[in-house]
C-alpha atoms as a PDB file:
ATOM      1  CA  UNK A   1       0.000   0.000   0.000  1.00  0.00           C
ATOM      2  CA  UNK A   2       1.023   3.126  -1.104  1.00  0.00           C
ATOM      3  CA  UNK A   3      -0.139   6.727  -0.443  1.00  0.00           C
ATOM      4  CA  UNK A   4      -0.442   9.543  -2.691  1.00  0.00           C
ATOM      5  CA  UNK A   5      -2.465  12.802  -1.950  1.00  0.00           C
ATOM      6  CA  UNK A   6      -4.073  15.172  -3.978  1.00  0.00           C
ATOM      7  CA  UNK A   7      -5.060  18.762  -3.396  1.00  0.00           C
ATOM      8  CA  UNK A   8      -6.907  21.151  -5.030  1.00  0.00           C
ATOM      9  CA  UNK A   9      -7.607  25.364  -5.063  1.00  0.00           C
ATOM     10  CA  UNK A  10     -10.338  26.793  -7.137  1.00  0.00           C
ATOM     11  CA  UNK A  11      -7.808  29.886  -8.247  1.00  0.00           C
ATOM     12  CA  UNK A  12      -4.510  30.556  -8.769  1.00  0.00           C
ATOM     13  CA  UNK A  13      -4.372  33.359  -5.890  1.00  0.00           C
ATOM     14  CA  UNK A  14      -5.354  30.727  -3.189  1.00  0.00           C
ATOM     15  CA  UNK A  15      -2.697  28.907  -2.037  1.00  0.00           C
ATOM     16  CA  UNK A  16      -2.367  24.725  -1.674  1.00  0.00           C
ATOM     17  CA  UNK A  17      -0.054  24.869   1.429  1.00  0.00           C
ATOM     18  CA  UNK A  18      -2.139  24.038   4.073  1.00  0.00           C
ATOM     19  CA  UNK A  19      -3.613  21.278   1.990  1.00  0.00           C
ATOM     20  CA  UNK A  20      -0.266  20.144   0.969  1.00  0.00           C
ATOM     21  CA  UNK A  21       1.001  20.713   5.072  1.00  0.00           C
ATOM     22  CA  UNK A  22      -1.940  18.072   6.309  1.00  0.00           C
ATOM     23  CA  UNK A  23      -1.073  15.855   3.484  1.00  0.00           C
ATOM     24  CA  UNK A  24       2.376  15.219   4.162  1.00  0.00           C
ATOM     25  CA  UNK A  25       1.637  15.372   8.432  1.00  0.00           C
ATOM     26  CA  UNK A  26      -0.779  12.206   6.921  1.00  0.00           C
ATOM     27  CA  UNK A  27       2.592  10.455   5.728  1.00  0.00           C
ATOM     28  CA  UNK A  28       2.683  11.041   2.324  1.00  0.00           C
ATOM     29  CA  UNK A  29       5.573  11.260   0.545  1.00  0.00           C
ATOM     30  CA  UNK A  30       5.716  15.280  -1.521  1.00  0.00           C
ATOM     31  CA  UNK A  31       6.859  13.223  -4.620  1.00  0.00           C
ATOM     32  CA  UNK A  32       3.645  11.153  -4.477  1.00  0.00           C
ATOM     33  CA  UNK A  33       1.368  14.691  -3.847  1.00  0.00           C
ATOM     34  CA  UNK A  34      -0.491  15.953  -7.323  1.00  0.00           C
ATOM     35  CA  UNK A  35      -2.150  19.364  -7.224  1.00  0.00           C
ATOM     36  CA  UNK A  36      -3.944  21.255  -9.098  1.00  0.00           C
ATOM     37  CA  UNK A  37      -4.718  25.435  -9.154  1.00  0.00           C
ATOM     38  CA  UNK A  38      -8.476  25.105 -11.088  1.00  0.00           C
ATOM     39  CA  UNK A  39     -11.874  25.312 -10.647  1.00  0.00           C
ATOM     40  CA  UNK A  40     -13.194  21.956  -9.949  1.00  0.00           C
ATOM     41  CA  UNK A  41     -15.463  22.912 -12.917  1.00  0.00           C
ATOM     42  CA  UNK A  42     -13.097  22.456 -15.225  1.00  0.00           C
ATOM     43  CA  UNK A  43     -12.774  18.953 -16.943  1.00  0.00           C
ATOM     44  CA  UNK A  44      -9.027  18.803 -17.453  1.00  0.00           C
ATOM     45  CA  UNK A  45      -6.913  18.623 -14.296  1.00  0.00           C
ATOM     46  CA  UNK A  46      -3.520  17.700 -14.641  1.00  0.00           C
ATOM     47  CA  UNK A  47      -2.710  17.129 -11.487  1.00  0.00           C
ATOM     48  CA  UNK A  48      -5.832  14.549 -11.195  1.00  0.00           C
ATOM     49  CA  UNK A  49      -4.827  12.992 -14.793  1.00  0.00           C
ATOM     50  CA  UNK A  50      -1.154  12.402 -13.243  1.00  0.00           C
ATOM     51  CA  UNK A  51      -2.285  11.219 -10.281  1.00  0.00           C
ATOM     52  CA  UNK A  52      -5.008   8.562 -12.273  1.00  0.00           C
ATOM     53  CA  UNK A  53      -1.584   7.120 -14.323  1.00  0.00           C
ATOM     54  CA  UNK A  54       0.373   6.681 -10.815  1.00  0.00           C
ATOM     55  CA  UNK A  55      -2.152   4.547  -8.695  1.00  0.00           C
ATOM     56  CA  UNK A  56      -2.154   1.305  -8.382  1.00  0.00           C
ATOM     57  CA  UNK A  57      -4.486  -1.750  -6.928  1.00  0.00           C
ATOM     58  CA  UNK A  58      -4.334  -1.622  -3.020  1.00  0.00           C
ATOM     59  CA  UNK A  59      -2.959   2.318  -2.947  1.00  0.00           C
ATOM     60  CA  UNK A  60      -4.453   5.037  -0.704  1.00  0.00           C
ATOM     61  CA  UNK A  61      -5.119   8.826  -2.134  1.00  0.00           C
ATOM     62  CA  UNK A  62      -5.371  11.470   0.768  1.00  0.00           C
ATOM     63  CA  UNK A  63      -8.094  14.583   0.197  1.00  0.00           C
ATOM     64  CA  UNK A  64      -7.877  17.010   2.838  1.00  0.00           C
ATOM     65  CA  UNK A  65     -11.436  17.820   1.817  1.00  0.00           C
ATOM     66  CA  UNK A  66     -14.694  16.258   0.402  1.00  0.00           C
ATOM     67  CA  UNK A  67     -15.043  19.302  -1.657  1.00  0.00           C
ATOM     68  CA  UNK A  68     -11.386  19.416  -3.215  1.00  0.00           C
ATOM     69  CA  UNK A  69     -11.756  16.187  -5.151  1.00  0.00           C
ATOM     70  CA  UNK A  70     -14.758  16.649  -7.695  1.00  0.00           C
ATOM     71  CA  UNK A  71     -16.380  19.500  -9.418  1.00  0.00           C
ATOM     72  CA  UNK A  72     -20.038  18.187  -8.099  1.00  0.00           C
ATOM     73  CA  UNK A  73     -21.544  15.036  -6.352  1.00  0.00           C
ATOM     74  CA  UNK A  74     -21.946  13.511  -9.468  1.00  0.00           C
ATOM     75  CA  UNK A  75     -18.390  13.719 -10.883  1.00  0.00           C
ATOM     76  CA  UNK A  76     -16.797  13.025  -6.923  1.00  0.00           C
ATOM     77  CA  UNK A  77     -18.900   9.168  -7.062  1.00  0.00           C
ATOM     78  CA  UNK A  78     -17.565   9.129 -10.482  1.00  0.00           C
ATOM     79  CA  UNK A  79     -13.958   9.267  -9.487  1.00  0.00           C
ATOM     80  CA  UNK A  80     -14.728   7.329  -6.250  1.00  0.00           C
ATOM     81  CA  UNK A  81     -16.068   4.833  -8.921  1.00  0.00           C
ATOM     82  CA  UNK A  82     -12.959   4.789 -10.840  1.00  0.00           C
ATOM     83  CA  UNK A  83     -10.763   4.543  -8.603  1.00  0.00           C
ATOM     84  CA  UNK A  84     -12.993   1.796  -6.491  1.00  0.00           C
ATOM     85  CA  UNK A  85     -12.947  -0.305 -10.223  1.00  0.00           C
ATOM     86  CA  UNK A  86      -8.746   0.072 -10.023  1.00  0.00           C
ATOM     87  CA  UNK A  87      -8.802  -0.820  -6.304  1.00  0.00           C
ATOM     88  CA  UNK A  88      -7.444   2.061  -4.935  1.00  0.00           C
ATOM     89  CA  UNK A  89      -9.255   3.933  -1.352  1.00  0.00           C
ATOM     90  CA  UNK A  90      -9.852   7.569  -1.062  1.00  0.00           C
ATOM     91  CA  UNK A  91      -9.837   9.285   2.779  1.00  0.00           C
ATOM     92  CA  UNK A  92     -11.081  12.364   3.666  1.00  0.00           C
ATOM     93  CA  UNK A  93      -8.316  13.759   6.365  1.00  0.00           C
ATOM     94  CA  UNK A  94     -10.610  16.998   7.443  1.00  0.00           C
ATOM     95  CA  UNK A  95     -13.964  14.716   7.284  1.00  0.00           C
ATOM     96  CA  UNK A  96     -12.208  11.296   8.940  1.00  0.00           C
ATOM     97  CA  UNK A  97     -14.281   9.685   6.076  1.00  0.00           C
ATOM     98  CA  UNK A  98     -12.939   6.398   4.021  1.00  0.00           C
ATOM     99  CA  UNK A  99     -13.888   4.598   0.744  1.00  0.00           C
ATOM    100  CA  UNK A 100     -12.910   1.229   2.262  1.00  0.00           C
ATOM    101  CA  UNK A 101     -15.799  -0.780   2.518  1.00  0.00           C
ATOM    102  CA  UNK A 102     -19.496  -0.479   1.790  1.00  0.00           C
ATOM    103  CA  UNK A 103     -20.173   1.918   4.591  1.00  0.00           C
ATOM    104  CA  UNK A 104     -17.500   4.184   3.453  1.00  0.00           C
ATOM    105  CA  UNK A 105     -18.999   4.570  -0.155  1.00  0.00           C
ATOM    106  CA  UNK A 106     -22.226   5.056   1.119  1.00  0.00           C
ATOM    107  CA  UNK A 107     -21.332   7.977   3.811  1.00  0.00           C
ATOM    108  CA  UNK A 108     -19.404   9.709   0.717  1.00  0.00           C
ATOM    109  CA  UNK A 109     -22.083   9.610  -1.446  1.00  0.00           C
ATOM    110  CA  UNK A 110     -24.305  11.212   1.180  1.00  0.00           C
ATOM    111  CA  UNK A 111     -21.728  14.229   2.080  1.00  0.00           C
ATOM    112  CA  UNK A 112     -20.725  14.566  -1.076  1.00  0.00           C
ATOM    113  CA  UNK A 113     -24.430  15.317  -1.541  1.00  0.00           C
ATOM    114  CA  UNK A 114     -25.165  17.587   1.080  1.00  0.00           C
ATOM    115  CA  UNK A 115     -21.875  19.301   0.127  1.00  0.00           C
ATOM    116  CA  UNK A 116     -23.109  20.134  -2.855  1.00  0.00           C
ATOM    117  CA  UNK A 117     -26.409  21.105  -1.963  1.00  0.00           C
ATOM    118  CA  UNK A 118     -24.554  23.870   0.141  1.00  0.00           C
ATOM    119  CA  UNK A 119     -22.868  25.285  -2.709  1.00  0.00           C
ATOM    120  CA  UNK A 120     -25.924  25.575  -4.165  1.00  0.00           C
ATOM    121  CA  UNK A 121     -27.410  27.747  -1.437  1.00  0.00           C
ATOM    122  CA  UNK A 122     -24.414  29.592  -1.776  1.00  0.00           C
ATOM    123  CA  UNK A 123     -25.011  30.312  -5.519  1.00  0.00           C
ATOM    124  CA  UNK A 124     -28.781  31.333  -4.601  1.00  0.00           C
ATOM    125  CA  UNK A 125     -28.080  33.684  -1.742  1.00  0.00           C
ATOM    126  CA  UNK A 126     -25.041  35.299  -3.917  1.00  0.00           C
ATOM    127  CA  UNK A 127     -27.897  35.535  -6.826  1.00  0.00           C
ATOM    128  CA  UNK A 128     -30.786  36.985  -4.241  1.00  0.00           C
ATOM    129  CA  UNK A 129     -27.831  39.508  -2.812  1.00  0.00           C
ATOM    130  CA  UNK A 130     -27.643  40.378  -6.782  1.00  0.00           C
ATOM    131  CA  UNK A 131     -31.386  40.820  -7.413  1.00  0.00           C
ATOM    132  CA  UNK A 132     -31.589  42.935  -3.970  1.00  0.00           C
ATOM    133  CA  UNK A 133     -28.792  45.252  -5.253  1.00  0.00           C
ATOM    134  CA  UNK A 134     -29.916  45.826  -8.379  1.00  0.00           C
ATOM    135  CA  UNK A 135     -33.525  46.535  -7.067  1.00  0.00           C
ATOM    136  CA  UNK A 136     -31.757  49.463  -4.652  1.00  0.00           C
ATOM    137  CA  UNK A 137     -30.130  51.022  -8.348  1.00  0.00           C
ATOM    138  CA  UNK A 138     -26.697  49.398  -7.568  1.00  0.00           C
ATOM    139  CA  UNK A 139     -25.156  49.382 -11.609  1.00  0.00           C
ATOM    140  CA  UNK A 140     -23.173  46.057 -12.652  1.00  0.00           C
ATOM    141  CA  UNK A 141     -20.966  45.716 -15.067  1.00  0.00           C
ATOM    142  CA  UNK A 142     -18.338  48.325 -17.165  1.00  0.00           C
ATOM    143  CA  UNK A 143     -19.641  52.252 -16.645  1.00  0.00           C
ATOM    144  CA  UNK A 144     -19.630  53.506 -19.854  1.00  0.00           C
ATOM    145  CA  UNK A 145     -16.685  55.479 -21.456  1.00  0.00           C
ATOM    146  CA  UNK A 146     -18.513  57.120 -24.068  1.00  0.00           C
ATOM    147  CA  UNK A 147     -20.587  60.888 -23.375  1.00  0.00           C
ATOM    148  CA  UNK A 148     -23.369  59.867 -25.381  1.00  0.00           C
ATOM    149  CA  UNK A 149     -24.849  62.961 -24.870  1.00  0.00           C
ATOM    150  CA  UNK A 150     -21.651  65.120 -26.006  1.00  0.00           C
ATOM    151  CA  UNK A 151     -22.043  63.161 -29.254  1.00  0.00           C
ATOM    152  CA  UNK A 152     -25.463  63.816 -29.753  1.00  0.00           C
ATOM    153  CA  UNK A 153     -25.470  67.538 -28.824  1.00  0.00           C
ATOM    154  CA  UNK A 154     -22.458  68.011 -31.503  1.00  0.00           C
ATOM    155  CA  UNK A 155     -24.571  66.134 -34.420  1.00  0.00           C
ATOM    156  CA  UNK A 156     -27.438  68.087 -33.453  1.00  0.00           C
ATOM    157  CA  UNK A 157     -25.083  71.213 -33.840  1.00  0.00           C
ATOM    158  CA  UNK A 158     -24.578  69.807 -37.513  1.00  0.00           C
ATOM    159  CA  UNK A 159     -20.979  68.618 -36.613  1.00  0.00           C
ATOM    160  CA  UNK A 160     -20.231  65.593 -38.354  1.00  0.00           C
ATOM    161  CA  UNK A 161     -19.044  62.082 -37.900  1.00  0.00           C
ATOM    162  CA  UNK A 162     -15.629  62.459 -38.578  1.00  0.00           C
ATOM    163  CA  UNK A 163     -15.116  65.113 -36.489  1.00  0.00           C
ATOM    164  CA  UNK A 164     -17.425  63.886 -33.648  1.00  0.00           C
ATOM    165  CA  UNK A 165     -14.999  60.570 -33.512  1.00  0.00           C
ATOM    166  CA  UNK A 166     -11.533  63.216 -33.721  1.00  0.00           C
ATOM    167  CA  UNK A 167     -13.234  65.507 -31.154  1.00  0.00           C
ATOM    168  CA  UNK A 168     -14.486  62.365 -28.872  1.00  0.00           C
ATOM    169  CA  UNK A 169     -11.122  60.144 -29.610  1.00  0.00           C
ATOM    170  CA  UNK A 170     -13.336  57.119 -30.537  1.00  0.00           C
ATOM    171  CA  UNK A 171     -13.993  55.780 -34.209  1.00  0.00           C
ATOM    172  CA  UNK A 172     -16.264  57.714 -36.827  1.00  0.00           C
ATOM    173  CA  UNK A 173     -18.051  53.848 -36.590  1.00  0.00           C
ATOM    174  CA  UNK A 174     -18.609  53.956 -33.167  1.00  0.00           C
ATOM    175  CA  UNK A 175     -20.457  57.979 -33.639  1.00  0.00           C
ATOM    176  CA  UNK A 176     -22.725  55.940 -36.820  1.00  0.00           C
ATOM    177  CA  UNK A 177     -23.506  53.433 -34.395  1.00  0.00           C
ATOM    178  CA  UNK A 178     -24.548  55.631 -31.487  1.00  0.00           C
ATOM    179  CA  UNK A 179     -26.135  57.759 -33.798  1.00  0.00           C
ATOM    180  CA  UNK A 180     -28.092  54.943 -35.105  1.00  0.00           C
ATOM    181  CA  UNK A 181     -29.232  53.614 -31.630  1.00  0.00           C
ATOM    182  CA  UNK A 182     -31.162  56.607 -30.784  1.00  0.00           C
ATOM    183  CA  UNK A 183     -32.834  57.377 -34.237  1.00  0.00           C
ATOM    184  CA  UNK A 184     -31.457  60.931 -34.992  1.00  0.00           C
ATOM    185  CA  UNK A 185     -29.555  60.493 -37.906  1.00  0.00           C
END
């Protein structure tokens, strides 16, 4: 039996060292720890694919977290799955959890499950603090960069487009465009 670990960080500005600290505090060797700086989202991991090719039957991968191994419940059972069918375990150090045996697989599938279920709450309340915002006039997005009005009040002043854009610093397309938009040309 050998042990490998695997650790996971939804952005390059986090950082894997406390992952990678419990990891090797677990015993496993930093040569045998794959990592990858992704969203879990994301299909290809190379750190996952590496660590996939290096397992073998009777070998033990170490997650610090339920949540750092699969993108959603469904793809976490499908690793768990996987890596069952190749007879290799998965723990959970934070969540003292195991894939050995039947009970193991069947307490995974249920965190992973409410796991997910709390991300989802997390997506809704982030979408409801959206909705809220933009009900008390909060603007998202880019503020424009163009003085609309400026461009109108010089065409209605019977400057043209090519010296709106010169005067403006934007292109004579741009002034057609704008121009178009609100119906005065």
């Amino acid at each position: 039996m050998r042990l490998f670990g695997y650790a996971r960080v939804s952005t390059s500005q986090q950082s894997l060292d406390s992952q990678i600290k419990a990891l090797k505090e677990a015993g496993v060797k930093p040569s045998r720890i794959f990592t990858d700086k992704v969203s879990g989202s994301h299909i290809h991991r190379d750190g996952l694919g590496h660590l996939r090719v290096k397992v073998e039957e009777s070998d033990v991968i170490l997650v610090k977290k339920l949540d750092r191994l699969g993108r959603d419940t469904a793809d976490m059972i499908a690793l768990i799955k996987e890596f069952d069918e190749m007879g290799v375990s998965i723990r959970f150090l934070d969540d003292g959890i195991s894939t050995e045996g039947t009970m193991g697989k069947m307490v995974v599938t249920i965190l992973s499950a409410v796991a997910q279920a709390e991300r989802q709450r997390i997506l809704e309340r982030t979408n409801e603090g959206r909705i809220e915002a933009k009900a008390k006039g909060v603007k998202f997005g880019r503020k424009p960069s163009i003085d609309r009005k400026r461009i109108l009040e010089l065409h209605m002043n019977g400057i043209g487009a090519t010296d709106i854009a010169r005067q403006m610093g934007i292109g004579r397309s741009t002034v057609y465009k704008l121009l178009n938009i609100t119906g005065n040309v």
